[in-house]
N, C-alpha and C. Protein backbone atom coordinates (compact mmCIF):
# COMPACT_ATOMS: atom_id res chain seq x y z
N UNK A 1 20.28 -10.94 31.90
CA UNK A 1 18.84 -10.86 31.94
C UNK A 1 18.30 -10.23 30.65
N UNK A 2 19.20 -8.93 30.19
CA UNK A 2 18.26 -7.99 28.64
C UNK A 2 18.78 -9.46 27.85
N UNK A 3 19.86 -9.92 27.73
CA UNK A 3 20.33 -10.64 26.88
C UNK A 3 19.45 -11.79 26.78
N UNK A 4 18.90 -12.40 27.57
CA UNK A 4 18.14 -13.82 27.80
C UNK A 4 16.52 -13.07 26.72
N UNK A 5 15.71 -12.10 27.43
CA UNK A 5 15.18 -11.53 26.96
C UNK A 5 14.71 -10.97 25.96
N UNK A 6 15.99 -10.72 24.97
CA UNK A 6 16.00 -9.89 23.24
C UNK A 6 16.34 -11.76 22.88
N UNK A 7 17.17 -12.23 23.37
CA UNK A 7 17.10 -13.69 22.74
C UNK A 7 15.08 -14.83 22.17
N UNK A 8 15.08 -14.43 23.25
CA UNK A 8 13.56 -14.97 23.52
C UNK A 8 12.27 -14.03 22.53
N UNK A 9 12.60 -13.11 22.52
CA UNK A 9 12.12 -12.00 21.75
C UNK A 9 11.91 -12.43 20.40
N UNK A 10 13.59 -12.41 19.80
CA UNK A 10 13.92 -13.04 18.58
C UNK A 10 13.84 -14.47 17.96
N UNK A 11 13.18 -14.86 18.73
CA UNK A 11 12.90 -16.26 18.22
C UNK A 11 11.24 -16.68 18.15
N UNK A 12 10.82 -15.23 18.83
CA UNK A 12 9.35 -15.55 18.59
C UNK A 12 8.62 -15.82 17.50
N UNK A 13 7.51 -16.46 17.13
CA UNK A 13 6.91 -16.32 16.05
C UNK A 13 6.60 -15.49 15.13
N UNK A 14 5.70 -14.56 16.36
CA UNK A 14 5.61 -13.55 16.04
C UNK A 14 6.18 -12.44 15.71
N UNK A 15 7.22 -11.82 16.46
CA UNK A 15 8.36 -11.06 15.99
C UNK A 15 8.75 -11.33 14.56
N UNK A 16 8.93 -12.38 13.96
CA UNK A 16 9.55 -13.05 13.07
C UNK A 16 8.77 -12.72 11.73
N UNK A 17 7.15 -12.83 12.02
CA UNK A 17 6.22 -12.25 11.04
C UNK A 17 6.20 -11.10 10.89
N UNK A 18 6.27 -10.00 12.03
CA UNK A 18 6.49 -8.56 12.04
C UNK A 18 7.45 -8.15 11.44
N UNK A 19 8.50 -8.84 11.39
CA UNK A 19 10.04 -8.24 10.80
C UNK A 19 9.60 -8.24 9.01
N UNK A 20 9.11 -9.79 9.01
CA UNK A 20 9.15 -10.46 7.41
C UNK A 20 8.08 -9.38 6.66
N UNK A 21 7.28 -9.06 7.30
CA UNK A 21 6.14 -7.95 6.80
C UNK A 21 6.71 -6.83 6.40
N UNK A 22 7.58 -6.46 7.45
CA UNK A 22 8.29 -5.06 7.12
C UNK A 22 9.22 -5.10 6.45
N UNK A 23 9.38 -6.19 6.15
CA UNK A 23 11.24 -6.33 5.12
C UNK A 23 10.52 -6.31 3.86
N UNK A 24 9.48 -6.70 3.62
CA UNK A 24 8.79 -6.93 2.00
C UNK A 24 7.89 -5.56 2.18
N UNK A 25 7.44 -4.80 2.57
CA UNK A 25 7.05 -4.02 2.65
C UNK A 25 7.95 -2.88 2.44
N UNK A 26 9.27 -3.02 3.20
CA UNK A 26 9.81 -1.43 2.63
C UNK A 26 10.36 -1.96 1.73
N UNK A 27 10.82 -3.31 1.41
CA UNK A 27 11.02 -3.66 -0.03
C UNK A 27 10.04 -3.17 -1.23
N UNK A 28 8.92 -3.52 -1.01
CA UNK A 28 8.15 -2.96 -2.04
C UNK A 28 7.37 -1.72 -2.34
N UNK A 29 7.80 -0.65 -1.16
CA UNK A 29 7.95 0.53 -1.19
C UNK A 29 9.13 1.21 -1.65
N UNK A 30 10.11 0.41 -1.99
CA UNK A 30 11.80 0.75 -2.66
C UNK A 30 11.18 0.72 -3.97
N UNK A 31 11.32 -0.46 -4.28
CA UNK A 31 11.07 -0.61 -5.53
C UNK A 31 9.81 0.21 -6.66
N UNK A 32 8.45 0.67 -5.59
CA UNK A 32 7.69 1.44 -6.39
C UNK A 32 8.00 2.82 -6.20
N UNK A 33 8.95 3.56 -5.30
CA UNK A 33 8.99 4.43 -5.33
C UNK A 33 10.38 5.07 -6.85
N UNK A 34 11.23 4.03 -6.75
CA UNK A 34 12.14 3.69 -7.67
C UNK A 34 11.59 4.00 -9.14
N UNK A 35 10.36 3.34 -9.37
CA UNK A 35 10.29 2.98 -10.52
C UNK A 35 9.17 4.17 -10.96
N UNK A 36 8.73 4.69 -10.33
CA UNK A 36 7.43 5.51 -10.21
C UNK A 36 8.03 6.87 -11.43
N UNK A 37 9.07 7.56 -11.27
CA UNK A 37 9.64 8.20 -11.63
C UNK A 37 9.73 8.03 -13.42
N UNK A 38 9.97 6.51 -13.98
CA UNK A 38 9.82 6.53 -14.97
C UNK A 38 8.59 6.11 -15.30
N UNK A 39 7.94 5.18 -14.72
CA UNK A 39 6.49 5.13 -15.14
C UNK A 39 5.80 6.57 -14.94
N UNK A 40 5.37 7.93 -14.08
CA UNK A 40 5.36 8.57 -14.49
C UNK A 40 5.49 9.67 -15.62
N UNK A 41 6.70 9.38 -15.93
CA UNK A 41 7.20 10.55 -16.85
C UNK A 41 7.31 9.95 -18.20
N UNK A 42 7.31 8.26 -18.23
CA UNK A 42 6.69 7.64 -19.96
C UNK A 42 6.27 6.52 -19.97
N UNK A 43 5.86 6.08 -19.13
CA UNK A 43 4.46 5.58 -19.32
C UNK A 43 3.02 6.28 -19.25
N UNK A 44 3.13 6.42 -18.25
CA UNK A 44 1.98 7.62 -18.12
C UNK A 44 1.96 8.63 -19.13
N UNK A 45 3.28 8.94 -19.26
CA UNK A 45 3.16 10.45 -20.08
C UNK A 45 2.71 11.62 -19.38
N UNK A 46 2.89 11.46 -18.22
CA UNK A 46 2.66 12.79 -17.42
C UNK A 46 3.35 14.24 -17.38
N UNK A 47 2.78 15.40 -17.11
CA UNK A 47 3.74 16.71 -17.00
C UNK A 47 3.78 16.78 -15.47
N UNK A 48 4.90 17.50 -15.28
CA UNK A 48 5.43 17.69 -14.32
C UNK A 48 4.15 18.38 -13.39
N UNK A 49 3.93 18.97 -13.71
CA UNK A 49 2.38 19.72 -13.27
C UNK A 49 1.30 18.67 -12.70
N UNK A 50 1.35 17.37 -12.95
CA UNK A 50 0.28 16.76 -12.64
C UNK A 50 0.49 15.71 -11.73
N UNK A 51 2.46 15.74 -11.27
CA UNK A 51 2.85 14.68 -10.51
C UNK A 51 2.80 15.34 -9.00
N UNK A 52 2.23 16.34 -8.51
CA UNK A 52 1.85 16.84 -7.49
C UNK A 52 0.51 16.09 -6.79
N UNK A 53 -0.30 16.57 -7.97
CA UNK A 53 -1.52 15.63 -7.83
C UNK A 53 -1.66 14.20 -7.29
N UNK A 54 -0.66 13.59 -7.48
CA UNK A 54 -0.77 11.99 -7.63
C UNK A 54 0.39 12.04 -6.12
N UNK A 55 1.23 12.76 -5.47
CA UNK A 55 1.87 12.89 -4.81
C UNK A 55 0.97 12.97 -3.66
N UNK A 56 -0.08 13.84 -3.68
CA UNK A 56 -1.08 14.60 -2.97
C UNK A 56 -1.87 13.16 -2.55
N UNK A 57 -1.62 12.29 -3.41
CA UNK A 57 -2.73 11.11 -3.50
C UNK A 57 -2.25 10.22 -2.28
N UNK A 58 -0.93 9.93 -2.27
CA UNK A 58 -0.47 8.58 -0.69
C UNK A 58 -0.28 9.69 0.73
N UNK A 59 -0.52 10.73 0.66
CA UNK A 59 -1.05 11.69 1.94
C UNK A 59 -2.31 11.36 2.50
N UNK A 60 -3.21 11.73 1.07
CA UNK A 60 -4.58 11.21 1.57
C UNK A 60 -4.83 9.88 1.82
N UNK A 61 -3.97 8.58 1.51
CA UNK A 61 -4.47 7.31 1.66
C UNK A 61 -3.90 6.94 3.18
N UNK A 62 -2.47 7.35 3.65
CA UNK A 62 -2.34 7.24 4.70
C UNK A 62 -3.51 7.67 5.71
N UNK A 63 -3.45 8.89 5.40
CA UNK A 63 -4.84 9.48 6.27
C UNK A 63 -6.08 8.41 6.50
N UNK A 64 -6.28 8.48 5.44
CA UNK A 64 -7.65 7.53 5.27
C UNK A 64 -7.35 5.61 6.02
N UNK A 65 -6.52 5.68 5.58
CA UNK A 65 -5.59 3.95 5.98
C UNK A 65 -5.94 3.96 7.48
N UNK A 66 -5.83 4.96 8.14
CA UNK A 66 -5.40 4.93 9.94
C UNK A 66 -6.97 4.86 10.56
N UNK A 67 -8.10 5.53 9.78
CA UNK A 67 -9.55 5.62 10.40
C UNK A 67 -9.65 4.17 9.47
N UNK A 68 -9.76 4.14 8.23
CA UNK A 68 -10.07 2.74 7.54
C UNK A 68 -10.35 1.79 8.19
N UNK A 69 -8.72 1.68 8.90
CA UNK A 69 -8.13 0.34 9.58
C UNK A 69 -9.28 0.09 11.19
N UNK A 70 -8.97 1.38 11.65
CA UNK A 70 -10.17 1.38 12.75
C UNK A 70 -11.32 0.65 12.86
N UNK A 71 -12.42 1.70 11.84
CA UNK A 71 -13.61 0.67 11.59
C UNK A 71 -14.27 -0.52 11.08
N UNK A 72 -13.19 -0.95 9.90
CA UNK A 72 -13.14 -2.24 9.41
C UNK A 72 -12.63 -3.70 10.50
N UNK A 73 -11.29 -2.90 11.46
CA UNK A 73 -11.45 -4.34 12.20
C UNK A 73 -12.31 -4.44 13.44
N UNK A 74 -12.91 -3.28 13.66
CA UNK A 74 -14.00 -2.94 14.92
C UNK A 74 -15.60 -4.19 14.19
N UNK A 75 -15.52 -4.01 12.99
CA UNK A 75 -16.43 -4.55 12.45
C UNK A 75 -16.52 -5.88 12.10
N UNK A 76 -15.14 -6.70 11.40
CA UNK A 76 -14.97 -7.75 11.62
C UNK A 76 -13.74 -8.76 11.74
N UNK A 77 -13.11 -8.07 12.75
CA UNK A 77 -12.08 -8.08 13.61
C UNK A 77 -10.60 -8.45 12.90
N UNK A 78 -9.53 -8.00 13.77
CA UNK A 78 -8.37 -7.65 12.81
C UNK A 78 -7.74 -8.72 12.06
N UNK A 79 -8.21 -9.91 12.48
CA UNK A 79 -7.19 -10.85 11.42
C UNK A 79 -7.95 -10.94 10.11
N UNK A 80 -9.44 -11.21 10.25
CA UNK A 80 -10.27 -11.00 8.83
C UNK A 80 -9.77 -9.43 8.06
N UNK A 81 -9.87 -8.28 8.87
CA UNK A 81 -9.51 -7.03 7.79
C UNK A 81 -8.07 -7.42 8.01
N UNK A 82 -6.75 -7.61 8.25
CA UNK A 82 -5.61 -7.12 7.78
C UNK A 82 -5.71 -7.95 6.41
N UNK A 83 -6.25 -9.39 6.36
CA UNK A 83 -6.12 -10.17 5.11
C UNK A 83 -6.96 -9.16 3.62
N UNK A 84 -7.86 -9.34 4.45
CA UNK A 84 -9.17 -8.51 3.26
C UNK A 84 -8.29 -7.03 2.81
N UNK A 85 -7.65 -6.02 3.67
CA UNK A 85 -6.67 -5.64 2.62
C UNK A 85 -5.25 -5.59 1.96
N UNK A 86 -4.63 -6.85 2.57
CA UNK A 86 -3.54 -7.49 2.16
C UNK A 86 -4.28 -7.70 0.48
N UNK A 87 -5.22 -8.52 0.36
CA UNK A 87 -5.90 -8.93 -0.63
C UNK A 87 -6.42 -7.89 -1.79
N UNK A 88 -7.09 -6.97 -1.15
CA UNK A 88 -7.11 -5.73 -1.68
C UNK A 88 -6.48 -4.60 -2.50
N UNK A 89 -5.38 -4.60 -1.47
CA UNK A 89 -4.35 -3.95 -1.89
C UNK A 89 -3.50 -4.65 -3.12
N UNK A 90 -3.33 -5.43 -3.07
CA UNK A 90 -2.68 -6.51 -4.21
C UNK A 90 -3.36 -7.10 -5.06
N UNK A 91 -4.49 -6.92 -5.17
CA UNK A 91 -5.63 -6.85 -6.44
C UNK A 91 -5.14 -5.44 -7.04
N UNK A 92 -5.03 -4.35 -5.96
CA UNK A 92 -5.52 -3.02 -7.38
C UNK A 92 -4.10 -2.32 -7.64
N UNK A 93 -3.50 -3.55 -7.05
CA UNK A 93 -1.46 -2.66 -6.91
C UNK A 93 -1.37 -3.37 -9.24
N UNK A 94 -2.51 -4.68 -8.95
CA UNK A 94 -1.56 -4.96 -10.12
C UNK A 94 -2.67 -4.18 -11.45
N UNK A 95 -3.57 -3.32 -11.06
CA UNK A 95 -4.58 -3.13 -12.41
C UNK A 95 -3.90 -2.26 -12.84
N UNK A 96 -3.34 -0.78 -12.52
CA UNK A 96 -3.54 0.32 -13.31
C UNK A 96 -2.23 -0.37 -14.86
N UNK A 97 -1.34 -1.24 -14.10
CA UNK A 97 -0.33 -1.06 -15.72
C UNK A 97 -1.12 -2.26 -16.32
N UNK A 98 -1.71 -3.37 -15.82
CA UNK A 98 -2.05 -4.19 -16.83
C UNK A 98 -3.50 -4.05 -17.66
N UNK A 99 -3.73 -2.80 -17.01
CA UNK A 99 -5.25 -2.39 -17.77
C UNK A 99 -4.52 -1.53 -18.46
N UNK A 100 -3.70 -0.96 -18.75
CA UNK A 100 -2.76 0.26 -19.62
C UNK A 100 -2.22 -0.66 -20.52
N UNK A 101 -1.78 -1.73 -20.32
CA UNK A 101 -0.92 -2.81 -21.33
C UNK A 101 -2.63 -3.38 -22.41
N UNK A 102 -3.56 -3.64 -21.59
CA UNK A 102 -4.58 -4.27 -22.80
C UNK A 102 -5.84 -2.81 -22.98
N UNK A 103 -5.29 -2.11 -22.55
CA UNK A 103 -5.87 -0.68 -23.36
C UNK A 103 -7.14 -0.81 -22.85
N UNK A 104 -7.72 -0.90 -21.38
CA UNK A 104 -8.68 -1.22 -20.67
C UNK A 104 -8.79 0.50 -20.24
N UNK A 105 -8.18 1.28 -20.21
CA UNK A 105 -8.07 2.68 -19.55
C UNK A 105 -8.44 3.55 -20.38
N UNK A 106 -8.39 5.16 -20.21
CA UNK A 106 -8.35 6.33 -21.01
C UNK A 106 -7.13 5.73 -21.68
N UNK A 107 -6.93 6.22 -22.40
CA UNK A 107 -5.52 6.66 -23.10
C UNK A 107 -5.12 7.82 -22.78
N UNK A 108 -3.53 8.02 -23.04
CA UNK A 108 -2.68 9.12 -22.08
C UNK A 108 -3.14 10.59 -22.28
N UNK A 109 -3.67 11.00 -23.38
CA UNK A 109 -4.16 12.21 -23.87
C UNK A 109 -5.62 12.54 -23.23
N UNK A 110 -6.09 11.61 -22.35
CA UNK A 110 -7.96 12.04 -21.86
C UNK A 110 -7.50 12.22 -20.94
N UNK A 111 -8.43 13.56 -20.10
CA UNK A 111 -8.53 14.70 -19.44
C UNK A 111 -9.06 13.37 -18.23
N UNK A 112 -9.75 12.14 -18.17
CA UNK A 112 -9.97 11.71 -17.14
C UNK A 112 -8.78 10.98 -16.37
N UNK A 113 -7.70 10.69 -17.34
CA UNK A 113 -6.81 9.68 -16.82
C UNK A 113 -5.86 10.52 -15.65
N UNK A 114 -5.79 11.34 -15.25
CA UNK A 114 -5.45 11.67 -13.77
C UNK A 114 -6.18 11.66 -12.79
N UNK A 115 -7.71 11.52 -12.94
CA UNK A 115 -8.63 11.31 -12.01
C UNK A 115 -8.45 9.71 -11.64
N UNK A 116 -8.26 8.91 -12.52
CA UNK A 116 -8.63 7.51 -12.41
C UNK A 116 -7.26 7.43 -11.58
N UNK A 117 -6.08 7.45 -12.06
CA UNK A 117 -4.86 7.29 -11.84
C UNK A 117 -4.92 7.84 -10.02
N UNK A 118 -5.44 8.84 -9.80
CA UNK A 118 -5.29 9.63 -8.65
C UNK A 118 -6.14 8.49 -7.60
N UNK A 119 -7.02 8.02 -8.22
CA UNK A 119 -8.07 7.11 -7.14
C UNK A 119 -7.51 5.52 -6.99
N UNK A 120 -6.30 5.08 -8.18
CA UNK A 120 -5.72 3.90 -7.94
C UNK A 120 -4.34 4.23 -6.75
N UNK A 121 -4.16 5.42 -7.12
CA UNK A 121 -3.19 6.38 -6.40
C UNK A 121 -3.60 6.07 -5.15
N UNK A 122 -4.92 5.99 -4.33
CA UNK A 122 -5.32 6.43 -3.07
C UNK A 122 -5.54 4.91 -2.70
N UNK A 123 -6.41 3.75 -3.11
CA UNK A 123 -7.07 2.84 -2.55
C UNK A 123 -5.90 1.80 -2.88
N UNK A 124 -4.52 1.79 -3.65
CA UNK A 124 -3.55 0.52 -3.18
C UNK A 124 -3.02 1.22 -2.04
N UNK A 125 -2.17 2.83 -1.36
CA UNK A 125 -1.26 2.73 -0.33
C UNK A 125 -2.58 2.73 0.80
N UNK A 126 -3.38 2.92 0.56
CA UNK A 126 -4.38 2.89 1.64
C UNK A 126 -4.53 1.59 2.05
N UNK A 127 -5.01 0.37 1.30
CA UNK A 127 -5.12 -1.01 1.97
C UNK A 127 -3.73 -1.38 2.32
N UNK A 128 -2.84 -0.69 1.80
CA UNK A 128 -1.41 -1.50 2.13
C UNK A 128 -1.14 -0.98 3.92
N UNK A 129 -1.68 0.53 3.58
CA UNK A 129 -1.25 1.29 5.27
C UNK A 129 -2.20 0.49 5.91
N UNK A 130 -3.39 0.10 5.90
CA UNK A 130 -4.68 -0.01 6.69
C UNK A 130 -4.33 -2.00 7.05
N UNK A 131 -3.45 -2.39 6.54
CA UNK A 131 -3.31 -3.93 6.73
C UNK A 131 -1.85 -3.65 7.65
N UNK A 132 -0.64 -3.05 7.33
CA UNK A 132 0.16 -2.62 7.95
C UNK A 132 -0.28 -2.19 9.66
N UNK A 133 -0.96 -1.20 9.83
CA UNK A 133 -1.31 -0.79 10.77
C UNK A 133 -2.04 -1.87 11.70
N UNK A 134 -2.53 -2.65 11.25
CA UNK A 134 -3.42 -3.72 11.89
C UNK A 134 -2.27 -5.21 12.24
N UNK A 135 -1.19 -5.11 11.46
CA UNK A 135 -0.07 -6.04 11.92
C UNK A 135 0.57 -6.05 13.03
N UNK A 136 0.44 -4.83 13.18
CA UNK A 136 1.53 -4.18 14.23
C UNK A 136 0.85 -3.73 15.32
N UNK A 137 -0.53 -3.65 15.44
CA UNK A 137 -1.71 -3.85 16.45
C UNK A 137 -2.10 -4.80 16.97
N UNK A 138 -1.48 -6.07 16.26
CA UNK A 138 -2.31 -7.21 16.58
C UNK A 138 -1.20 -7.63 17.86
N UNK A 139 -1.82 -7.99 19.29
CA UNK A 139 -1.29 -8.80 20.11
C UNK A 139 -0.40 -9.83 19.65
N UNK A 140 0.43 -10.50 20.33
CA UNK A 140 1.42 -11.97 20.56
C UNK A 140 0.27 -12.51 21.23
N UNK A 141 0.44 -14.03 20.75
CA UNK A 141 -0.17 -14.88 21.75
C UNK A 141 0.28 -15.79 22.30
């Protein structure tokens, strides 16, 4: 009977999208957490002193991600918001290095570029949590 059951389970559609979400997802939470370390410390050019700050930053987006997610699909319901920040999130995952590559930013020496950095910091893990959270909310049908 469990056996017939986890069979039927696993072949769902849905299940199948839930898994694939989460396999590219902690995939691409490997990989930026991986790489963060040297983009930090030379690309950025950051001191050690200021990678707290930016640490401080996917605390607050989770936070924010979980009410986000709330009122955005209360408003126009969860399959429109998980896309809108699937979309979101992967618009501003790709600005901060390719606005750093065509010199669209402070440069590494201005007193603003941890503010900016701190707010790209907050609004990609935030649409990523706030579309996440809404995947895994959404009913089977």
């Amino acid at each position: 009977m469990l056996r017939k059951s986890l069979y039927g389970c696993a072949l769902s559609p849905n299940f199948a999208f839930i898994v694939a979400s989460g396999v590219f997802t902690g995939t691409g939470q490997g990989i930026t957490g991986g790489r963060s370390i040297y983009f930090n410390t030379y690309f950025w050019e950051l001191p050690s002193s200021r990678l707290l700050v930016l640490t401080l930053a996917g605390h607050i987006a989770m936070a924010a991600a979980a009410v986000l997610a709330s009122f955005v699909s209360r408003a126009v319901g969860k399959k429109w918001a998980t896309a809108s920040f699937m979309l979101t999130g992967l618009a501003a995952s790709a600005k901060p290095i390719s606005r750093r590559l065509l010199e669209l930013r402070p440069p590494n020496g201005s007193p603003i570029r941890i503010a900016v950095l701190f707010c790209e910091r907050v609004v990609t893990p935030m649409c990523d949590g706030a579309a996440l959270i809404l995947i895994y909310s959404i009913p089977p049908k």
